[in-house]
Protein backbone atom coordinates (compact mmCIF):
# COMPACT_ATOMS: atom_id res chain seq x y z
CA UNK A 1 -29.07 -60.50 67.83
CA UNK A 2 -31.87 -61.40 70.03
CA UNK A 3 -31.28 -58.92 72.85
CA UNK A 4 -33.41 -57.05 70.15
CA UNK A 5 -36.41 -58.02 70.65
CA UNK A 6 -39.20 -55.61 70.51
CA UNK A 7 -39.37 -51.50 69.46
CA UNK A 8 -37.22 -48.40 70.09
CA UNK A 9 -33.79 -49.78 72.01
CA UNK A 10 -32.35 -45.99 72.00
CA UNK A 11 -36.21 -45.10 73.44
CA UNK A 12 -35.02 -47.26 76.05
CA UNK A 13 -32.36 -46.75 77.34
CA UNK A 14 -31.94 -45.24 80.55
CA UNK A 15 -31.66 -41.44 80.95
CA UNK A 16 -27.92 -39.91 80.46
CA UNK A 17 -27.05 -43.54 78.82
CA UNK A 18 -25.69 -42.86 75.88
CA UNK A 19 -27.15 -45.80 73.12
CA UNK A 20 -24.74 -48.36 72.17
CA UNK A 21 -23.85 -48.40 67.96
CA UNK A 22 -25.94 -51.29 67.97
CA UNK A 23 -29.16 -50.15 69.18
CA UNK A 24 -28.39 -46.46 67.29
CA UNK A 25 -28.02 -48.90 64.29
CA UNK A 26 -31.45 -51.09 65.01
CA UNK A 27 -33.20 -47.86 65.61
CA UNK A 28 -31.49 -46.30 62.30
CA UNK A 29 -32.76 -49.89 60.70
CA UNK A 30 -36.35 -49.37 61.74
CA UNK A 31 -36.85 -46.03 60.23
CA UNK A 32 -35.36 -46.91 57.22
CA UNK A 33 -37.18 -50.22 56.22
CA UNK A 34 -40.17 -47.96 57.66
CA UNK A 35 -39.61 -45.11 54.87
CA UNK A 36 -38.17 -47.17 52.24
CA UNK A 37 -39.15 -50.82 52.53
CA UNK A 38 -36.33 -53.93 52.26
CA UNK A 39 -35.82 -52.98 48.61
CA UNK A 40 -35.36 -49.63 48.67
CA UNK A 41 -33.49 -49.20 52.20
CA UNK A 42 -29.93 -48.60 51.93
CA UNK A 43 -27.29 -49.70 54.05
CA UNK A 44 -25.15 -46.43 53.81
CA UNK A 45 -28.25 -44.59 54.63
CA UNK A 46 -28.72 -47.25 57.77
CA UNK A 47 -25.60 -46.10 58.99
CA UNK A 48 -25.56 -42.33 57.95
CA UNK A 49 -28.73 -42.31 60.20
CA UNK A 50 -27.26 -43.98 62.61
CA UNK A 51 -24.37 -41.54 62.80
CA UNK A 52 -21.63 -44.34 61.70
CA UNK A 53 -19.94 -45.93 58.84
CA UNK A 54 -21.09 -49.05 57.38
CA UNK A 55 -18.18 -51.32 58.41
CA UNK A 56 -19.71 -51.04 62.00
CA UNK A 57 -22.88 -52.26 60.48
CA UNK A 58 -21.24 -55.64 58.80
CA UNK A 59 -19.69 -55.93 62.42
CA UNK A 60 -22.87 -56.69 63.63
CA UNK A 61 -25.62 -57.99 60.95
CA UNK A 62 -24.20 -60.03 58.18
CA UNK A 63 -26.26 -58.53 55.41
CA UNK A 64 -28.91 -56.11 54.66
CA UNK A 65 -31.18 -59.37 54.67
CA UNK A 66 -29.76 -60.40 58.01
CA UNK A 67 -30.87 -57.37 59.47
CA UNK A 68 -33.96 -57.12 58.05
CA UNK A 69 -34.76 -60.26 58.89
CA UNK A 70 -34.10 -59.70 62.15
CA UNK A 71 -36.28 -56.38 62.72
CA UNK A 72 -39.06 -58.22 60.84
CA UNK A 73 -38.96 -60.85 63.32
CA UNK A 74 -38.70 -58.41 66.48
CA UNK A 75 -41.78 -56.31 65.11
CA UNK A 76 -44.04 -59.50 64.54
CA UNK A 77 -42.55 -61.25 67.63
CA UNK A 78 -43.66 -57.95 69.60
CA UNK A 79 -47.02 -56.89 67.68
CA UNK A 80 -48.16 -60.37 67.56
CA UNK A 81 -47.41 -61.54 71.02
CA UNK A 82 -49.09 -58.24 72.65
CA UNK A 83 -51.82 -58.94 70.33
CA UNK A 84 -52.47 -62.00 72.58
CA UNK A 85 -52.42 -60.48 75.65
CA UNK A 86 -54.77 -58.05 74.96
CA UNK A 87 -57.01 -60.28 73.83
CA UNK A 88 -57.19 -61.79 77.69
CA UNK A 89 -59.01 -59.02 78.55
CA UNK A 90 -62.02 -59.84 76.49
CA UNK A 91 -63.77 -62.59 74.24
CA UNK A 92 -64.21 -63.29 70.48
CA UNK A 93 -64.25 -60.52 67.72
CA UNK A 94 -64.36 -57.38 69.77
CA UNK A 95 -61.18 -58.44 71.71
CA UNK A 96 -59.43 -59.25 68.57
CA UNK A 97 -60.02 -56.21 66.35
CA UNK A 98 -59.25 -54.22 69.92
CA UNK A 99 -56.12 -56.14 70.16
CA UNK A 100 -54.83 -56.02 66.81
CA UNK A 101 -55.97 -52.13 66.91
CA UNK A 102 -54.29 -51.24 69.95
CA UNK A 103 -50.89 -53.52 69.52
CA UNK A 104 -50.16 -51.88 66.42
CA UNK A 105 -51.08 -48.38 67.30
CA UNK A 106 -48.47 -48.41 69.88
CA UNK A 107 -46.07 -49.18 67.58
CA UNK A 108 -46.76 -47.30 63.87
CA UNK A 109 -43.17 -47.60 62.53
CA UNK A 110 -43.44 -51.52 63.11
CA UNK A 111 -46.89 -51.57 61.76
CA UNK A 112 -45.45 -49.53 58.55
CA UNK A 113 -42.55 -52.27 57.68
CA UNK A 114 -45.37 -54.79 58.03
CA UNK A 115 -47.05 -53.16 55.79
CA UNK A 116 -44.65 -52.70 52.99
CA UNK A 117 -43.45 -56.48 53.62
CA UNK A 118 -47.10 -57.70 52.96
CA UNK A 119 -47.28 -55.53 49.52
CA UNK A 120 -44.11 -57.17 48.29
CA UNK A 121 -45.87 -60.49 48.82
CA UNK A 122 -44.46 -61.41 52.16
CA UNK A 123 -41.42 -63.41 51.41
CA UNK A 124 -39.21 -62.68 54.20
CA UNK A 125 -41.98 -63.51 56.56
CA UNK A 126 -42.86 -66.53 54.49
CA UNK A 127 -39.00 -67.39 55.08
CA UNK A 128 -39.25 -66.47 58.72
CA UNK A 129 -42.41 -68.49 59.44
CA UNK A 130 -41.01 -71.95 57.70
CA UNK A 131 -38.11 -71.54 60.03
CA UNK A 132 -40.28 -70.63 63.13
CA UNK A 133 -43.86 -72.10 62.88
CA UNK A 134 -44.31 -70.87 66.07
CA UNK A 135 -44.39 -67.44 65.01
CA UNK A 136 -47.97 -68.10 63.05
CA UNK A 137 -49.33 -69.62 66.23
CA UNK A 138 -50.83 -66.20 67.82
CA UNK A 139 -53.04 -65.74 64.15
CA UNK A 140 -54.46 -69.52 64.94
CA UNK A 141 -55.15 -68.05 68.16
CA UNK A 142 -56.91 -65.26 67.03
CA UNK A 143 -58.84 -67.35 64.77
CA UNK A 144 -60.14 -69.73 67.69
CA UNK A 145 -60.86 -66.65 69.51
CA UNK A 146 -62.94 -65.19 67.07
CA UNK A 147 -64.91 -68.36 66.08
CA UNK A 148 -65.24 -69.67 70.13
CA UNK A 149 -68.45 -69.70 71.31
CA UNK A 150 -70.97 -66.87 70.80
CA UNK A 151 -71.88 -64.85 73.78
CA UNK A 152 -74.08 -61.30 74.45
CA UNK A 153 -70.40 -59.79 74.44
CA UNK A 154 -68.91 -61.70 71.82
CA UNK A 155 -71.87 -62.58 69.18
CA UNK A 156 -70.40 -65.38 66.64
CA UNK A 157 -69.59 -64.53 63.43
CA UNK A 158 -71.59 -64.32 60.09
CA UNK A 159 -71.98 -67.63 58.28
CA UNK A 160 -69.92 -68.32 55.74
CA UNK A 161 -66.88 -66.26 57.19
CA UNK A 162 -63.61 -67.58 57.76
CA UNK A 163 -62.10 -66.70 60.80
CA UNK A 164 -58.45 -67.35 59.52
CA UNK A 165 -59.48 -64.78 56.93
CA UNK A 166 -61.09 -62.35 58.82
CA UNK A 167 -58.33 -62.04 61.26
CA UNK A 168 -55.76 -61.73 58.67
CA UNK A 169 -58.11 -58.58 56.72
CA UNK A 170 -58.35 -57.59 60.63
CA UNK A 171 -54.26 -57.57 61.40
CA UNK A 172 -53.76 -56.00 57.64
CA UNK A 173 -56.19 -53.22 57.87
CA UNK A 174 -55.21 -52.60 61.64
CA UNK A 175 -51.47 -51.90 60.73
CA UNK A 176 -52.33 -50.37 57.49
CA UNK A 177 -54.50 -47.99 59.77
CA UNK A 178 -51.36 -47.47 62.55
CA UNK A 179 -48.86 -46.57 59.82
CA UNK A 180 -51.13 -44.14 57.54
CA UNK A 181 -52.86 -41.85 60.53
CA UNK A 182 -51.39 -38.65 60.02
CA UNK A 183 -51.45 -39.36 56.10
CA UNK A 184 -55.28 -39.17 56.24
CA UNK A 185 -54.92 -35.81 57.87
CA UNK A 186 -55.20 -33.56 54.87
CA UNK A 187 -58.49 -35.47 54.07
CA UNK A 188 -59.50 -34.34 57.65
CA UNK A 189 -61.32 -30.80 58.66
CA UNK A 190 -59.59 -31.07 62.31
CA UNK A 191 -57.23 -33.78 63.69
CA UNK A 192 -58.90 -36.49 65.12
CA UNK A 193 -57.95 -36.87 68.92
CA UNK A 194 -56.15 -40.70 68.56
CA UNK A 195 -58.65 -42.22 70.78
CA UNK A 196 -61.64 -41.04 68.59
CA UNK A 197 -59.52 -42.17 65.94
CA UNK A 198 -59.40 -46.00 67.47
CA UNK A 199 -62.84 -45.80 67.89
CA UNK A 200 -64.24 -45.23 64.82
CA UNK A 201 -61.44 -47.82 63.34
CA UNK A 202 -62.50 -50.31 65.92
CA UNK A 203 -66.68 -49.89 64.98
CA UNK A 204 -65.92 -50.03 61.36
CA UNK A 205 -63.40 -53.15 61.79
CA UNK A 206 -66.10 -54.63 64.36
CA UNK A 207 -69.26 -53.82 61.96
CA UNK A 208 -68.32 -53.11 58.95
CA UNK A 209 -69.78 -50.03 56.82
CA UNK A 210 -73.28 -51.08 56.27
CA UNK A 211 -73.25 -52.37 60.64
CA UNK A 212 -76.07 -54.92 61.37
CA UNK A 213 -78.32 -53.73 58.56
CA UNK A 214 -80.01 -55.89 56.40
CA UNK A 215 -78.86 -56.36 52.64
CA UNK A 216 -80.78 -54.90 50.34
CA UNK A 217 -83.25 -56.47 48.16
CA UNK A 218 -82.35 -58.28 44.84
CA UNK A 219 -85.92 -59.18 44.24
């Protein structure tokens, strides 16, 4: 269904509209595959959420695959594509880890399915990319970006490191870091404020722990 094609639908629909079963369904989706992952999400509970029976559900997704598929594809689709934009606004490494940072901060649930479809080894976005190369075309992006030509803003990367690579680690630890923020609260004395929280997650992305220093001595 490609009216779906990014986030919330309920969130968006206009005030005193009541949502369609469809979007209370895609929303229902999202939170499930978010808590459970594809294997343990449940199509009855899709549709208990969602305040309907499942024979609505078949009416409009084929499968439990189907729909996954298909919120999978509207999450990277989304993420991914406001990953580029973002990155307009500056040059090399500090406009990608900001990028990646900020696109999946604004949406955590997305970032969590992403995350739980990487640990299973990625094979529904494997399936997704080999029917729609496109879709890995904004991480080759990324990469160019973050190996382009070293400026005072942008200084080039260390030798030896793949940009491919490093925006891949970047992507997974950004959406790892989107979906677990108010896990790593009991850890925490206070909350941390969300922007303080994308700043520190930004240097340490950026820098690394150990920043500019140099390695120790093996002599």
């Amino acid at each position: 269904m490609s009216r779906f094609v990014d986030g919330s639908l309920a969130a968006k629909t206009p005030l005193g509209v009541k949502p369609s079963i469809a979007e209370r369904l895609w929303d229902a989706a999202r939170t499930e595959f978010s808590l459970r992952g594809y294997h343990g999400a449940r199509v009855q509970g899709i549709a208990r959420r969602a305040g309907c029976n499942v024979a609505l559900l078949y009416r409009h997704w084929a499968s439990k695959s189907a729909l996954y598929s298909e919120v999978l594809r509207s999450i990277w689709r989304s993420i991914l594509g406001e990953v580029v934009q973002l990155m307009e606004q500056g040059r090399g490494a500090p406009a990608v880890v900001g990028a990646y940072l900020d696109a999946n901060f604004r949406d955590p649930l997305g970032a969590q399915i992403l995350i739980r479809e990487f640990l299973d080894g990625s094979p529904f976005l494997n399936q997704l990319f080999a029917a729609e190369p496109e879709l890995v075309e904004p991480v080759r992006h990324a990469a160019r970006a973050i190996a382009g030509e070293a400026t005072p803003a942008a200084p080039a990367l260390r030798p030896g490191l793949d940009p491919t690579l490093a925006v891949l680690t970047i992507g997974g630890l950004a959406a790892l870091a989107a979906s677990a923020h108010e896990a790593a609260q009991p850890f925490l004395a206070a909350p941390v404020p969300p922007e303080a929280w994308r700043r520190h997650l930004y240097d340490l992305l950026l820098h690394g722990v150990l920043g500019c220093q140099e390695p120790p001595s093996t002599a």
